[in-house]
Protein backbone atom coordinates (compact mmCIF):
# COMPACT_ATOMS: atom_id res chain seq x y z
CA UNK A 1 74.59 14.05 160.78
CA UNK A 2 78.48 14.35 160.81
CA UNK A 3 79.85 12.98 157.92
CA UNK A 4 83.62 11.42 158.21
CA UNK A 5 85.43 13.04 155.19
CA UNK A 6 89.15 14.49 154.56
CA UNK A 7 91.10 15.97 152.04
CA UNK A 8 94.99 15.91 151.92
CA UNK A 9 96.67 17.37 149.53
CA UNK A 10 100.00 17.20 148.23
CA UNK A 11 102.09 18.08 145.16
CA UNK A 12 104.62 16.27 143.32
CA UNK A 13 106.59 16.91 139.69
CA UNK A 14 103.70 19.91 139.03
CA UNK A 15 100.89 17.38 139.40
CA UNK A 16 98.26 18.29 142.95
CA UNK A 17 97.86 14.98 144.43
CA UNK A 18 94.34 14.98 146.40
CA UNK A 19 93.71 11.94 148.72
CA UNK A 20 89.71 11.60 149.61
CA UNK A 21 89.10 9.79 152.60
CA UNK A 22 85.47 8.99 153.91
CA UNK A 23 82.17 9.80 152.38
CA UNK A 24 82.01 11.86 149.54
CA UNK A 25 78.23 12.71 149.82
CA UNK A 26 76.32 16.21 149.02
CA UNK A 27 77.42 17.46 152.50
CA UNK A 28 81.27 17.46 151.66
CA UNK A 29 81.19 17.70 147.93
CA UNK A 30 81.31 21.34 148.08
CA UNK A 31 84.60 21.11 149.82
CA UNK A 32 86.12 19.57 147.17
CA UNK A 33 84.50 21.57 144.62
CA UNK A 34 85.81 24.78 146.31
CA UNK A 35 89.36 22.66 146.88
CA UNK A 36 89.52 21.99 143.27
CA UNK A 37 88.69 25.74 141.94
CA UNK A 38 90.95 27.65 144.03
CA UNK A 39 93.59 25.41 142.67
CA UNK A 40 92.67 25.93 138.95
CA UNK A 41 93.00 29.34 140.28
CA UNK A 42 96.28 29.26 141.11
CA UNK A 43 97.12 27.66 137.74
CA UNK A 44 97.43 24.50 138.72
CA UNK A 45 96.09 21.89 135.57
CA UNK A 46 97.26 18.57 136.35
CA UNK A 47 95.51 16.46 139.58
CA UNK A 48 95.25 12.83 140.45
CA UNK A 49 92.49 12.28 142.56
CA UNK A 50 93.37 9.04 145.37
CA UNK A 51 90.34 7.59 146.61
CA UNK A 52 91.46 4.43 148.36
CA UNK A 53 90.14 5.99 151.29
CA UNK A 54 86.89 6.98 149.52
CA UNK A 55 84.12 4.33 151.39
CA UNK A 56 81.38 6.65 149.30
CA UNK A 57 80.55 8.61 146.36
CA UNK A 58 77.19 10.35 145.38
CA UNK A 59 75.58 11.69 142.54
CA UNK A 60 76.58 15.30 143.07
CA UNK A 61 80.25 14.70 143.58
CA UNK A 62 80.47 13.07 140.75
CA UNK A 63 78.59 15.99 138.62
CA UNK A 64 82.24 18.52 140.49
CA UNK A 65 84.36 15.97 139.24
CA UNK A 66 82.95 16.16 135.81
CA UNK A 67 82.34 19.91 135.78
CA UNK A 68 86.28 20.23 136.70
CA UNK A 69 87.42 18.04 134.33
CA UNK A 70 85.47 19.29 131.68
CA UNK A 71 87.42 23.12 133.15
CA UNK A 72 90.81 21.55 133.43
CA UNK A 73 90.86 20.00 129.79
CA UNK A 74 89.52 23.80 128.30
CA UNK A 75 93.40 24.54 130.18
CA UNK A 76 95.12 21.80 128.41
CA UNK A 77 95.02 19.93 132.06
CA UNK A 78 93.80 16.91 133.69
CA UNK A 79 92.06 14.50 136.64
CA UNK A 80 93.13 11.11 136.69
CA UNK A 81 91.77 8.88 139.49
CA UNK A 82 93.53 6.40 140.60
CA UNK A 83 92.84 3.60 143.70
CA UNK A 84 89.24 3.05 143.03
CA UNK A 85 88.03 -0.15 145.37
CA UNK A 86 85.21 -2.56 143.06
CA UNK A 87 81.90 -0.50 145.00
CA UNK A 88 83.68 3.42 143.26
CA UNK A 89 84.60 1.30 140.18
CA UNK A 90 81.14 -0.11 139.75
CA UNK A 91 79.41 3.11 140.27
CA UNK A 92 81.96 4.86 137.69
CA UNK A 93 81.15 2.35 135.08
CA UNK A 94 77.43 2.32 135.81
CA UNK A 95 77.02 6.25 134.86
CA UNK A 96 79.62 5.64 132.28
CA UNK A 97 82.30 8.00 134.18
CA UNK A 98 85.04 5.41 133.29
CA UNK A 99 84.95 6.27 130.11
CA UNK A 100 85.54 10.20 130.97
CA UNK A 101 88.21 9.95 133.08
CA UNK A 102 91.67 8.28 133.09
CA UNK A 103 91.68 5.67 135.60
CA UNK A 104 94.70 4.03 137.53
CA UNK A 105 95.75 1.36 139.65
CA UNK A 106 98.54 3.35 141.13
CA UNK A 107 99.68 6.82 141.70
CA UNK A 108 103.49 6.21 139.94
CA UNK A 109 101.48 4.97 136.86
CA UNK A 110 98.98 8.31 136.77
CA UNK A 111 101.70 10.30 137.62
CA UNK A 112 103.72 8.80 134.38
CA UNK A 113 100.73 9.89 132.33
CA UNK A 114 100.92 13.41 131.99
């Protein structure tokens, strides 16, 4: 099965900037995984995370994005998501994820947070 899923990545004011588009299913979730360590590698510690094109999210993604947050806050970093539609919302709240991570409406507001 080929699953529709991108990553683009930009940086602005020392803060990565990683829009997920498509499914984020156990398929793909490795390439984020591997995304997000090579930057924590290159000593990068702040990210916003856009999923407004994020149609999907599974169990195992969300298990990266809390292992990586839990390694970006031992650096004095952090993830803040921002442009979650009501389906990602719902599932953050459901497995209580909203109340792990910073959430935003908008990437100037995130971006004003660090």
């Amino acid at each position: 099965m080929l699953t529709n899923f991108e990553i683009i990545e930009e940086e602005k004011n020392e803060t990565v900037i990683l829009r997920v588009n498509g499914e984020l299913d156990a398929l793909v979730a490795p390439q984020l995984k591997d995304r997000l360590i090579k930057l924590i590698e290159l000593d990068k510690k702040n990210f916003i995370i856009d999923f407004e094109g994020l149609v999907h999210i599974n169990s195992l993604a969300m298990g990266i994005l809390r292992g990586r947050l839990k390694e970006i806050r031992e650096k004095n970093g952090d993830i803040k998501l921002i442009n979650l539609n009501n389906h990602i919302a719902t599932i953050f709240e459901m497995v209580g994820l909203d109340e792990i991570f910073e959430i935003y409406d908008s990437e100037g507001e995130a971006l004003s947070k660090f």
